[in-house]
PDB file of N, CA and C in Angstrom:
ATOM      1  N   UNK A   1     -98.822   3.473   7.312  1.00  0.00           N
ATOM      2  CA  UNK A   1     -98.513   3.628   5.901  1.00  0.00           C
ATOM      3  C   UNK A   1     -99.610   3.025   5.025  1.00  0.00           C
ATOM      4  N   UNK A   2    -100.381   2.359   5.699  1.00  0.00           N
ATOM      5  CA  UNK A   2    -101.415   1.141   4.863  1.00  0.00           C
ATOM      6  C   UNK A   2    -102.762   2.042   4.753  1.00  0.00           C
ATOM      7  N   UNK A   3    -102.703   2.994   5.384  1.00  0.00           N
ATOM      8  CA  UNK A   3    -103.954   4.259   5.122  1.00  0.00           C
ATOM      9  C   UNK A   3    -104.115   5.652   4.575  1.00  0.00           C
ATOM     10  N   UNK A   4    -102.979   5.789   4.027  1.00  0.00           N
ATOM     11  CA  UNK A   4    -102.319   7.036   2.948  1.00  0.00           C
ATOM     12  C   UNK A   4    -103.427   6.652   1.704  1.00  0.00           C
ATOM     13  N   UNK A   5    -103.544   5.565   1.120  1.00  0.00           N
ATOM     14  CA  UNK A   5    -104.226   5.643  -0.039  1.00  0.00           C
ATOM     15  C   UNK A   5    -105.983   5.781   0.023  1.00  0.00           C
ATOM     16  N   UNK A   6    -106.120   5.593   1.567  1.00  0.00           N
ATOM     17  CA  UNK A   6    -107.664   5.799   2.049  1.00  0.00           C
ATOM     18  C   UNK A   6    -107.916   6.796   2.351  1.00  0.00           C
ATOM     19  N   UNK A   7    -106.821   7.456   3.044  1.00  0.00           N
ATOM     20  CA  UNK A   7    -107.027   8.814   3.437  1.00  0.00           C
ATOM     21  C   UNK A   7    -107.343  10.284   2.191  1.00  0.00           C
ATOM     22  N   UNK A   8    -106.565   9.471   0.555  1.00  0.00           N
ATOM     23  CA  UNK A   8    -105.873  10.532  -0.150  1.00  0.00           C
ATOM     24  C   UNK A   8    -107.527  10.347  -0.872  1.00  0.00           C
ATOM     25  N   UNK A   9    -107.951   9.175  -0.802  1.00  0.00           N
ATOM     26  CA  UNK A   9    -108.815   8.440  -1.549  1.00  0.00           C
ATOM     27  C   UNK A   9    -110.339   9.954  -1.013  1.00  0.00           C
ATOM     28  N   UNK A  10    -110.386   9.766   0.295  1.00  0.00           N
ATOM     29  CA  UNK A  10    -111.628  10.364   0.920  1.00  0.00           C
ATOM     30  C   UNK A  10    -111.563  11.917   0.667  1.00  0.00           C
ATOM     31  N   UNK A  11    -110.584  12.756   0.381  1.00  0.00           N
ATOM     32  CA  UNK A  11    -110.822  13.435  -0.188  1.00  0.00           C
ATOM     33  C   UNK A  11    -111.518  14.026  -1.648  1.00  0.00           C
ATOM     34  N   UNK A  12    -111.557  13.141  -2.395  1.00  0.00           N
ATOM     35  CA  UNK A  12    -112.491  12.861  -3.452  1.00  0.00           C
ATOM     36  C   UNK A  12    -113.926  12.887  -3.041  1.00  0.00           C
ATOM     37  N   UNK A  13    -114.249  12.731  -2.048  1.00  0.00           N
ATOM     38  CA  UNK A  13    -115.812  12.444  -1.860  1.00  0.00           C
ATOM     39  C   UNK A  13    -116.171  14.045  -1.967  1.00  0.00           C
ATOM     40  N   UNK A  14    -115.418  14.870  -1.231  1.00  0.00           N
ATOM     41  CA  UNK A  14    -116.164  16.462  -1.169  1.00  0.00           C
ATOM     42  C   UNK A  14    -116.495  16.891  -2.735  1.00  0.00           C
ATOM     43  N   UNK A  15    -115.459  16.831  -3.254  1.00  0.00           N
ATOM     44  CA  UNK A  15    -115.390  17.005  -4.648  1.00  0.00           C
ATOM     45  C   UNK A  15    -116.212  16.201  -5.604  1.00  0.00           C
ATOM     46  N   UNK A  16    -116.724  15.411  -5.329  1.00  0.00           N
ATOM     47  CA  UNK A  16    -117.552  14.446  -6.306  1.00  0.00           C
ATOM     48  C   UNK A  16    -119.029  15.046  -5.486  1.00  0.00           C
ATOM     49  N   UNK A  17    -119.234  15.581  -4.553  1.00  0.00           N
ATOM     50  CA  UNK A  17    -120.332  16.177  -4.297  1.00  0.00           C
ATOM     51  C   UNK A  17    -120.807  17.554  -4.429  1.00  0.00           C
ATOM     52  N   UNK A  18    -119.325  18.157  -4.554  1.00  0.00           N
ATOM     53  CA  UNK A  18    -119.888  19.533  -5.397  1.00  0.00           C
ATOM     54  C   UNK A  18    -120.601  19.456  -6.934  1.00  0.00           C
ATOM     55  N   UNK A  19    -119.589  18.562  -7.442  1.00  0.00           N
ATOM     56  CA  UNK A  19    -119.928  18.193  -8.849  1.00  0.00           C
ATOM     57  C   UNK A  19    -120.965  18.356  -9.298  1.00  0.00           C
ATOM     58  N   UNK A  20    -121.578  17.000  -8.111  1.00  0.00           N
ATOM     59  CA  UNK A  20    -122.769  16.666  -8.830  1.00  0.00           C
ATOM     60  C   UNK A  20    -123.919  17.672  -8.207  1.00  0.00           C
ATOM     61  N   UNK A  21    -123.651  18.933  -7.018  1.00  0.00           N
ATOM     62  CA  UNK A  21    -124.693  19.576  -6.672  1.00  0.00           C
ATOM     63  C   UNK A  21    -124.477  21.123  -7.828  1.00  0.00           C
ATOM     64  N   UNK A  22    -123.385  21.344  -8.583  1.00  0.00           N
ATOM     65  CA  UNK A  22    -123.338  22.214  -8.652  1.00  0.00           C
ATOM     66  C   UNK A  22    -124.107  22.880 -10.034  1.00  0.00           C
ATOM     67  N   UNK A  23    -124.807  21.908 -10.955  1.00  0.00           N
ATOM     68  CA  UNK A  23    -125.996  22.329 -11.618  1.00  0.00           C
ATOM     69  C   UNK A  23    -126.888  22.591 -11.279  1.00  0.00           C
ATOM     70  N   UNK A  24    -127.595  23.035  -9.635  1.00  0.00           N
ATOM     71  CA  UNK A  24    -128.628  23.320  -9.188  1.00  0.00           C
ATOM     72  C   UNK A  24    -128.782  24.567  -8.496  1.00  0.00           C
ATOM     73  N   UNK A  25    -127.593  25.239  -8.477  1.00  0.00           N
ATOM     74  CA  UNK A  25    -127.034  26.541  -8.587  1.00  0.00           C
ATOM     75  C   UNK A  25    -126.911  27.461  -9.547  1.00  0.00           C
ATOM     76  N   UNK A  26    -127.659  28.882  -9.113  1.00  0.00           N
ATOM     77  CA  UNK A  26    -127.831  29.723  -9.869  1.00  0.00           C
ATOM     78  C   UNK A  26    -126.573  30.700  -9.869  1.00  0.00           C
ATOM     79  N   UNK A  27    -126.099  30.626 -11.360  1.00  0.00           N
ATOM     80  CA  UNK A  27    -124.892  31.637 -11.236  1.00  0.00           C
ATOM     81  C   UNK A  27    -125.237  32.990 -10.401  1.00  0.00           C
ATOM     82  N   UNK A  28    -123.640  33.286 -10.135  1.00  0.00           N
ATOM     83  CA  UNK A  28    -123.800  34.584  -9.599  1.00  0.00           C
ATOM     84  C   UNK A  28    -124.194  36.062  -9.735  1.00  0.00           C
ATOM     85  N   UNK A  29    -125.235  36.641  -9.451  1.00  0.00           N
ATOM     86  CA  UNK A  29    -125.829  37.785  -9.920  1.00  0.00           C
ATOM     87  C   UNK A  29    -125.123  38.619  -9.830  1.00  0.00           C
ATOM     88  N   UNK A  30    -124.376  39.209  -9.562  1.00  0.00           N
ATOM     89  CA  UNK A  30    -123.213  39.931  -9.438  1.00  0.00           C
ATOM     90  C   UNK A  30    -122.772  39.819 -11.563  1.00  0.00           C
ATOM     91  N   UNK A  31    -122.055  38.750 -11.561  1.00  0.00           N
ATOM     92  CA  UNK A  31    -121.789  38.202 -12.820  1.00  0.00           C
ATOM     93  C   UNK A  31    -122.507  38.599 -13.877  1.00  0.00           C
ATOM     94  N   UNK A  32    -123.944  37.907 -13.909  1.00  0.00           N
ATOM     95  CA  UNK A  32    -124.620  37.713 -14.408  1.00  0.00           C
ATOM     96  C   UNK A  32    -125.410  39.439 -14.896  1.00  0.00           C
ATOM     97  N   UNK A  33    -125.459  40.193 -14.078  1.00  0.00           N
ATOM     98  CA  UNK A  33    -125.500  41.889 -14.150  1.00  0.00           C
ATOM     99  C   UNK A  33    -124.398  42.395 -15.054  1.00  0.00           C
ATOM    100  N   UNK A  34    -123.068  42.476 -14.361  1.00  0.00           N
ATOM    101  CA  UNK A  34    -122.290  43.160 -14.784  1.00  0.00           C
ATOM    102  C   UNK A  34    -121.370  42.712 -15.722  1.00  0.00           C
ATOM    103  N   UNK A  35    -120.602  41.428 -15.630  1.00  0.00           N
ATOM    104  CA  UNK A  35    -120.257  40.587 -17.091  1.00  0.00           C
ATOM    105  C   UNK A  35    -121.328  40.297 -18.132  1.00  0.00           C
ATOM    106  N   UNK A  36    -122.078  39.778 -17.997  1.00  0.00           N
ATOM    107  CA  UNK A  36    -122.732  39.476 -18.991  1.00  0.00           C
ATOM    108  C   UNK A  36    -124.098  40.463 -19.623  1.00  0.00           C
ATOM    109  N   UNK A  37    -124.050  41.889 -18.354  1.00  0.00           N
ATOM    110  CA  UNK A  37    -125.696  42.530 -18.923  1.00  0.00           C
ATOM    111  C   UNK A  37    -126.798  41.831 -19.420  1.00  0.00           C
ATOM    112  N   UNK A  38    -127.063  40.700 -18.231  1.00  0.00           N
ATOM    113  CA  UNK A  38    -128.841  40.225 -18.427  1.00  0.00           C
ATOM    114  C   UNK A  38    -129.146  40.631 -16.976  1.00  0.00           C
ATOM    115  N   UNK A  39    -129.982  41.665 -16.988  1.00  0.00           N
ATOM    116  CA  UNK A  39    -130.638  42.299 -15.828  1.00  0.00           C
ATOM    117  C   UNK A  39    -131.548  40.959 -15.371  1.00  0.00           C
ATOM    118  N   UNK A  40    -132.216  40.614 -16.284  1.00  0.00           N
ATOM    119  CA  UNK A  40    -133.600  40.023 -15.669  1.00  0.00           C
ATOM    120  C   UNK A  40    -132.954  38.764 -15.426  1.00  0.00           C
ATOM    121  N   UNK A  41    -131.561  38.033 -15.561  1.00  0.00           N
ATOM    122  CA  UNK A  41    -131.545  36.241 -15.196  1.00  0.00           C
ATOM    123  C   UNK A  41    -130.789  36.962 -13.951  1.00  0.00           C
ATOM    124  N   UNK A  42    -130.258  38.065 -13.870  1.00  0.00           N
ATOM    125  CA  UNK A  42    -129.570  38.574 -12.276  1.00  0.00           C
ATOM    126  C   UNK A  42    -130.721  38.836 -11.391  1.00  0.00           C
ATOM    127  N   UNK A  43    -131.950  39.543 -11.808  1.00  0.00           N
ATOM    128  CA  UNK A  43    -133.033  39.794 -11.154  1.00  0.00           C
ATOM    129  C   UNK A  43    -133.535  38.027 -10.464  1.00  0.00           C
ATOM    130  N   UNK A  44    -133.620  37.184 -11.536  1.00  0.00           N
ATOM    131  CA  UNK A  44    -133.864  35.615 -10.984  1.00  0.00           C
ATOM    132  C   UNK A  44    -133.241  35.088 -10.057  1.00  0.00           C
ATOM    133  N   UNK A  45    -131.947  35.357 -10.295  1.00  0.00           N
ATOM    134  CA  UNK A  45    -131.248  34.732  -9.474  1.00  0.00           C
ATOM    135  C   UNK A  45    -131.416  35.392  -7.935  1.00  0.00           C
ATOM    136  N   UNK A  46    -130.989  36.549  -8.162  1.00  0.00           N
ATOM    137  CA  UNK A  46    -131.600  37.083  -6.711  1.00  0.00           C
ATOM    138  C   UNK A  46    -132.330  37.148  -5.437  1.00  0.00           C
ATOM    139  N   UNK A  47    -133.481  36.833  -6.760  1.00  0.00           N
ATOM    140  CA  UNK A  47    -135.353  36.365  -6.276  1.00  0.00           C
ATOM    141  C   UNK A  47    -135.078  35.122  -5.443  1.00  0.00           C
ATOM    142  N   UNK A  48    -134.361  33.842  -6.350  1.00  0.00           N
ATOM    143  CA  UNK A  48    -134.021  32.608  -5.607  1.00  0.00           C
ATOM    144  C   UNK A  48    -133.355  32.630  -4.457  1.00  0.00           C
ATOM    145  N   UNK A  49    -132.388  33.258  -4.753  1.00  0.00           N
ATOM    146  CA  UNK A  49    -131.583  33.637  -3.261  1.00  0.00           C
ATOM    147  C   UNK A  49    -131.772  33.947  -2.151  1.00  0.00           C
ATOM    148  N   UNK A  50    -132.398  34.901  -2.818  1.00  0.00           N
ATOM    149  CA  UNK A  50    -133.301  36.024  -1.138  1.00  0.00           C
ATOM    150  C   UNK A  50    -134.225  35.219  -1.047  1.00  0.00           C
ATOM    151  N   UNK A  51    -135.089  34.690  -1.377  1.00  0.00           N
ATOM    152  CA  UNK A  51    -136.576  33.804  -1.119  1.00  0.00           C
ATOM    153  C   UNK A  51    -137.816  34.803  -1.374  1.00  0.00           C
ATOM    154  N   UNK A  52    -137.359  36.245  -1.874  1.00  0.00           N
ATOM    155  CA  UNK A  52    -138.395  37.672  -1.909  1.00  0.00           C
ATOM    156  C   UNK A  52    -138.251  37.895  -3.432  1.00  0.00           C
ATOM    157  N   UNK A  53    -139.135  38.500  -3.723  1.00  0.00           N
ATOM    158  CA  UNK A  53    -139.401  38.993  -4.822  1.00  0.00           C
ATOM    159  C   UNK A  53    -138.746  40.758  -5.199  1.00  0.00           C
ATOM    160  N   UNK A  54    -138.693  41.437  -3.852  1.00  0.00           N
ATOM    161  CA  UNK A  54    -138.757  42.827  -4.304  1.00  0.00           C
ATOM    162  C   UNK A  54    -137.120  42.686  -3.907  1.00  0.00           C
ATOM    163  N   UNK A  55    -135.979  42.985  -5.315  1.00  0.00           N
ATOM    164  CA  UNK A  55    -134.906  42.788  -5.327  1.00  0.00           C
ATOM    165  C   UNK A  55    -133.935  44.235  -5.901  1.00  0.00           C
ATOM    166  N   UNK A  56    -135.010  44.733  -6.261  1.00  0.00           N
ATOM    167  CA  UNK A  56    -134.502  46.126  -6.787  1.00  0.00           C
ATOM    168  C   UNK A  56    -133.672  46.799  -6.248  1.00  0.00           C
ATOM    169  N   UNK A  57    -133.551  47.029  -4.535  1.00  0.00           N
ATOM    170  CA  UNK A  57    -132.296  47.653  -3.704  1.00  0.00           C
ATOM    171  C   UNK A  57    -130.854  47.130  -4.346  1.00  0.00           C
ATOM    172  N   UNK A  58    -130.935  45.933  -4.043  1.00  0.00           N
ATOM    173  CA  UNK A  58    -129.562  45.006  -4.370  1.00  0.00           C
ATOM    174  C   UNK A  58    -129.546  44.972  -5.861  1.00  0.00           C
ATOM    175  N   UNK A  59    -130.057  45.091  -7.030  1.00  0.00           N
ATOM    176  CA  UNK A  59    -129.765  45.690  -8.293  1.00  0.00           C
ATOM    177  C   UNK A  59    -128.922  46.811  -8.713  1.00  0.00           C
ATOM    178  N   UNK A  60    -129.925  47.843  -7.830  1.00  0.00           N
ATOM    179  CA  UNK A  60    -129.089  49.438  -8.269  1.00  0.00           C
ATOM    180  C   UNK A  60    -127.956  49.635  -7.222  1.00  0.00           C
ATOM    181  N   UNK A  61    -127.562  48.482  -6.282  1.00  0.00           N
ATOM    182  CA  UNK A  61    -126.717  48.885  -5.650  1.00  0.00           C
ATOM    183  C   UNK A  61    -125.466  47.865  -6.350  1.00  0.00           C
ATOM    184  N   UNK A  62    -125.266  47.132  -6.668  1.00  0.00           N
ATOM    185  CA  UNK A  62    -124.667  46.331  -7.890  1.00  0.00           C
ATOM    186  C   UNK A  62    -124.427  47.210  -9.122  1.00  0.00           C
ATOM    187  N   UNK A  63    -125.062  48.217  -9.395  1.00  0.00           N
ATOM    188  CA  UNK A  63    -124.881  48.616 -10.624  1.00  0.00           C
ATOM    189  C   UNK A  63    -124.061  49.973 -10.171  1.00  0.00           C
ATOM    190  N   UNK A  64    -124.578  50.822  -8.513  1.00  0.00           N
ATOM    191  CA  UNK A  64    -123.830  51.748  -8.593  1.00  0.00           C
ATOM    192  C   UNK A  64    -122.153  51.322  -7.732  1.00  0.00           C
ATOM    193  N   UNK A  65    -122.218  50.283  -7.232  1.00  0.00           N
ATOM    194  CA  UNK A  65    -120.432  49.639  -6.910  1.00  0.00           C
ATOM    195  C   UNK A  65    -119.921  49.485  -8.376  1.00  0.00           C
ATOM    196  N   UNK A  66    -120.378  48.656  -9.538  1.00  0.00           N
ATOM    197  CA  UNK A  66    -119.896  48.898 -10.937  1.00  0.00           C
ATOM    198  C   UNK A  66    -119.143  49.707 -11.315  1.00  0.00           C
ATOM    199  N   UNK A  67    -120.490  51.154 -10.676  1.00  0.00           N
ATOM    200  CA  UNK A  67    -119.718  52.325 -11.830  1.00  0.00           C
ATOM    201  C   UNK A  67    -118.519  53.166 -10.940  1.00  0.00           C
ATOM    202  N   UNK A  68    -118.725  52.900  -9.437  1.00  0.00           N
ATOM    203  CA  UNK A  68    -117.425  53.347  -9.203  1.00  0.00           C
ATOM    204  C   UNK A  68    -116.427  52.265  -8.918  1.00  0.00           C
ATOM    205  N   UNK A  69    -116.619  51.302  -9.357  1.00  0.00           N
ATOM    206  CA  UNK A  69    -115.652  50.282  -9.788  1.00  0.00           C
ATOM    207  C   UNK A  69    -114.637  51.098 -10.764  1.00  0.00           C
ATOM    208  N   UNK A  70    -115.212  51.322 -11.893  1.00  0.00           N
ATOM    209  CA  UNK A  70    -114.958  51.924 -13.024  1.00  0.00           C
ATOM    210  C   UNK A  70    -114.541  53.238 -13.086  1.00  0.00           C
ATOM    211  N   UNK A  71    -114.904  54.439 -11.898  1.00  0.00           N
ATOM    212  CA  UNK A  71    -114.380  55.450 -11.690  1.00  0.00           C
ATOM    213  C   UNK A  71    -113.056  55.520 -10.925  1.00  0.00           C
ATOM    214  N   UNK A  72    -112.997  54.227 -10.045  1.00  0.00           N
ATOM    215  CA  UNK A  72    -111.962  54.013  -9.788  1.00  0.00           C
ATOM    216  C   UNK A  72    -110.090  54.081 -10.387  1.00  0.00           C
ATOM    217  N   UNK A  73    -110.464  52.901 -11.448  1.00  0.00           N
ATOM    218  CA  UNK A  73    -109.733  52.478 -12.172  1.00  0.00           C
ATOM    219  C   UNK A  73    -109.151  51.264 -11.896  1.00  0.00           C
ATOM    220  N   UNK A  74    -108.201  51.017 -12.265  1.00  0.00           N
ATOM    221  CA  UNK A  74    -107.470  49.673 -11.750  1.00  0.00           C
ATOM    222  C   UNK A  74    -106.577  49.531 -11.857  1.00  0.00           C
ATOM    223  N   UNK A  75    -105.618  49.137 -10.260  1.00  0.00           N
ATOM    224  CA  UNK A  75    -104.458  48.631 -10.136  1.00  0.00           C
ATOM    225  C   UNK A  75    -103.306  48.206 -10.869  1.00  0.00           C
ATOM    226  N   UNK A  76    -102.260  48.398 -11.445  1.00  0.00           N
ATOM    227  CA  UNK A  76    -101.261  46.966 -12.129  1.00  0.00           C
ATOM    228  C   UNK A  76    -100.597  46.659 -11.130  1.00  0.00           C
ATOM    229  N   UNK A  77     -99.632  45.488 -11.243  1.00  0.00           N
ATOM    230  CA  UNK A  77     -98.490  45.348 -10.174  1.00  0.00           C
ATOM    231  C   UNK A  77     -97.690  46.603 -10.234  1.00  0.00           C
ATOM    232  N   UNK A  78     -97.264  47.489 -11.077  1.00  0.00           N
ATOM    233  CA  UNK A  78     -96.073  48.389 -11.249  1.00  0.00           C
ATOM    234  C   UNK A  78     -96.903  48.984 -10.430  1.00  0.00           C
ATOM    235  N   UNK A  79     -97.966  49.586 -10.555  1.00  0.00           N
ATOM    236  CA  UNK A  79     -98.668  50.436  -9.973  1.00  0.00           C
ATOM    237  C   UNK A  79     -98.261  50.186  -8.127  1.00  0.00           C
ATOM    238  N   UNK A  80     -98.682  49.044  -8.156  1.00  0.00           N
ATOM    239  CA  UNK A  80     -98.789  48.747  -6.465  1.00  0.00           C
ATOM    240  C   UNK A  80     -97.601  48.915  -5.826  1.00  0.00           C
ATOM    241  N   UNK A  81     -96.215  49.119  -6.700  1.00  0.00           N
ATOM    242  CA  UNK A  81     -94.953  49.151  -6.003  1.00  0.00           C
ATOM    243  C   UNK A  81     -94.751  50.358  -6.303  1.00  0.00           C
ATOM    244  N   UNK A  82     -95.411  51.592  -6.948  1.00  0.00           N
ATOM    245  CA  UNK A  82     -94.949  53.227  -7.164  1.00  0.00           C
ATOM    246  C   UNK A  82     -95.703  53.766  -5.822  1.00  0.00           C
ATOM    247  N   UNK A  83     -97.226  52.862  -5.774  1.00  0.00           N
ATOM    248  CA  UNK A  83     -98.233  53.674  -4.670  1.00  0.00           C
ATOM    249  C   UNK A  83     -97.103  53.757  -3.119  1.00  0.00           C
ATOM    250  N   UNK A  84     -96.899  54.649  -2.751  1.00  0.00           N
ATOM    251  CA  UNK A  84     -96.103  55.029  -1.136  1.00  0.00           C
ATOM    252  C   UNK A  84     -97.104  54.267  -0.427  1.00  0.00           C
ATOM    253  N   UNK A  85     -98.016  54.481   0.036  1.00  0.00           N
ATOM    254  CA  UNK A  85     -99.363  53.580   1.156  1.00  0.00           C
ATOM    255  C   UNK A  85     -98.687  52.625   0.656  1.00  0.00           C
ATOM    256  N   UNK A  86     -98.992  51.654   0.134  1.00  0.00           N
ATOM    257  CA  UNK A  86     -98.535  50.487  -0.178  1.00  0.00           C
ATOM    258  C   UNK A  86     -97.435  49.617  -0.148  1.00  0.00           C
ATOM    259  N   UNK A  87     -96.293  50.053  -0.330  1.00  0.00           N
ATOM    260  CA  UNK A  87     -95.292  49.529  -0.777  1.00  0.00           C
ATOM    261  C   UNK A  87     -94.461  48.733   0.447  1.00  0.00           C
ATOM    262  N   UNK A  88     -94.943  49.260   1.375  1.00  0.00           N
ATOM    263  CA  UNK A  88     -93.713  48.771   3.033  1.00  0.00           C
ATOM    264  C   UNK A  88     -94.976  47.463   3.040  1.00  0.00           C
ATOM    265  N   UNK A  89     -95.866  47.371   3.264  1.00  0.00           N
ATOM    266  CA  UNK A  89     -96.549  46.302   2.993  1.00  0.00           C
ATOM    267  C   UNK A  89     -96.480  45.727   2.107  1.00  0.00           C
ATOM    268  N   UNK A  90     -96.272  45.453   1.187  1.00  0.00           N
ATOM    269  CA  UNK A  90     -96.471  44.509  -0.002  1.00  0.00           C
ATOM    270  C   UNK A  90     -94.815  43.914  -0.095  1.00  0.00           C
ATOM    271  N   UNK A  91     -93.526  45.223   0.155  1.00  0.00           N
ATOM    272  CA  UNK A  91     -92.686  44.185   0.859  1.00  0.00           C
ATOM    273  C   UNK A  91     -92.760  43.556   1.856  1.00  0.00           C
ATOM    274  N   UNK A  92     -93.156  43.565   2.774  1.00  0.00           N
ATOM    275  CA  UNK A  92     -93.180  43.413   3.852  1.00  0.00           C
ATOM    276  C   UNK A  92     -93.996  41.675   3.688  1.00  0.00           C
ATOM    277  N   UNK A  93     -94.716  40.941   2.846  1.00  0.00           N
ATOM    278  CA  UNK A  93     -95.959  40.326   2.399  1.00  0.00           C
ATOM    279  C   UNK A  93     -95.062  39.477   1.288  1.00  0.00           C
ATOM    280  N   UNK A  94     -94.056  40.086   0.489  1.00  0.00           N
ATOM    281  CA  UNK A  94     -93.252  39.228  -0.191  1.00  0.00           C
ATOM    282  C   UNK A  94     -92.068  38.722   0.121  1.00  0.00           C
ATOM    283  N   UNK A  95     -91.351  39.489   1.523  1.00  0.00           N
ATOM    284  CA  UNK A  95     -90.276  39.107   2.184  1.00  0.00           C
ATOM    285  C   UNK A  95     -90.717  37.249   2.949  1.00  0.00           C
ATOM    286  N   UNK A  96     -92.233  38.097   3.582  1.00  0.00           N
ATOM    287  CA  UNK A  96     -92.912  36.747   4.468  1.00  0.00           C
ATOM    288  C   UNK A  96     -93.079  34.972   3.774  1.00  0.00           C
ATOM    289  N   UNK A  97     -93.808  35.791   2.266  1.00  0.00           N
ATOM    290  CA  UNK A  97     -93.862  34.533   1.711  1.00  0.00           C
ATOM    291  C   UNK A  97     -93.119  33.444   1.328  1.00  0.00           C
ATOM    292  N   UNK A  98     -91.939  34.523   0.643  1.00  0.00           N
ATOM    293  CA  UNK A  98     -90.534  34.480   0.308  1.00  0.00           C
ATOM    294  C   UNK A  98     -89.925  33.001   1.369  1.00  0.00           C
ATOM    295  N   UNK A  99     -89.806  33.756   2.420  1.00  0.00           N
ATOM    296  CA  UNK A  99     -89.205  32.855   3.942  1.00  0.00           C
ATOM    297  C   UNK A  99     -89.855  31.897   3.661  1.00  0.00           C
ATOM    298  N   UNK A 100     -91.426  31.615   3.875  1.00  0.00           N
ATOM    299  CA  UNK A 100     -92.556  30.247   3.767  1.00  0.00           C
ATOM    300  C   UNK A 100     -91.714  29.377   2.629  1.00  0.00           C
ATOM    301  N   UNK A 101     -91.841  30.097   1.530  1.00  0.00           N
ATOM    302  CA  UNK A 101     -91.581  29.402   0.415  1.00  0.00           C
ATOM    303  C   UNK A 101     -90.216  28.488   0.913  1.00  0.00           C
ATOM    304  N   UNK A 102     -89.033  29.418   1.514  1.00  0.00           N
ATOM    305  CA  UNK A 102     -87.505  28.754   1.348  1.00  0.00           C
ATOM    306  C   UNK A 102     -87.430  28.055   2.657  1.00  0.00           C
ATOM    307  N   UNK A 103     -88.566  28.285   3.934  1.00  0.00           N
ATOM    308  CA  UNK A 103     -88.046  27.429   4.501  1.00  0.00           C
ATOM    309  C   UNK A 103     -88.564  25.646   4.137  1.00  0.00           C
ATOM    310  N   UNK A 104     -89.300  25.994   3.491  1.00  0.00           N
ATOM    311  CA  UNK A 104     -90.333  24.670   3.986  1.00  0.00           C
ATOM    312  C   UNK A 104     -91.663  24.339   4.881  1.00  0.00           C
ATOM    313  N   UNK A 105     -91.795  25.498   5.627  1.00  0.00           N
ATOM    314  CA  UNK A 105     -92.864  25.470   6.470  1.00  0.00           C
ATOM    315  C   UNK A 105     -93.858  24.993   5.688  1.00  0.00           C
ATOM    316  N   UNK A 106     -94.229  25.445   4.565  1.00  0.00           N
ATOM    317  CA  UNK A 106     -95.650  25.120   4.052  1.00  0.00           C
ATOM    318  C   UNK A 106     -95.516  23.740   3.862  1.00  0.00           C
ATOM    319  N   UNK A 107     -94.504  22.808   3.280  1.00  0.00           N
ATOM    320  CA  UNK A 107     -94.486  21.434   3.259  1.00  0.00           C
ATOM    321  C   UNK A 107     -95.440  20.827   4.357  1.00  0.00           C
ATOM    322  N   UNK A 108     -94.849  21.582   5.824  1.00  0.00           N
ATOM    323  CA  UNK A 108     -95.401  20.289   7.103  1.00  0.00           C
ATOM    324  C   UNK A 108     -97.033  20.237   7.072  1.00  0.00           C
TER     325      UNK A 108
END
């Protein structure tokens, strides 16, 4: 019982080391392309990433997942319980959790 507060304590260390590494990280180009439209700080970031300069593949291929992102459309929940594919799974996924939740398992 005398090592609960050391134990709860050392978890803090991971977290106080992301912290402090995580200004030396270049946002995500992904992001940085398609939320925000700055080609050239996504082009940077890239460059850093890969350790290469010629980044152009992984640009236009970012830009063409985008647009059929967008041809796609997108999901709602109502949606996901009208789609037939779907639906025996997603009960099936809320029955499960459901149980987790009421038995307690997730507690141990």
């Amino acid at each position: 019982a005398a090592g609960w507060p050391v134990l709860l304590g050392l978890t803090g260390i991971p977290s106080l080391l992301q912290l402090l590494t995580l200004p030396f990280f270049p946002e995500s180009p992904r992001y940085l392309l398609i939320q925000k439209g700055n080609e050239e700080q996504a082009r940077r970031a890239l460059q850093r990433l890969r350790g290469r300069e010629d980044v152009d593949d992984e640009i236009q291929e970012m830009y063409q997942e985008d647009q059929s992102e967008k041809e796609e459309g997108q999901f709602s929940v109502l949606s996901l319980f009208t789609f037939r594919g779907l639906r025996w799974q997603l009960i099936s996924i809320i029955v499960m959790m459901a149980g987790q939740q009421l038995s307690g398992v997730n507690g141990v």
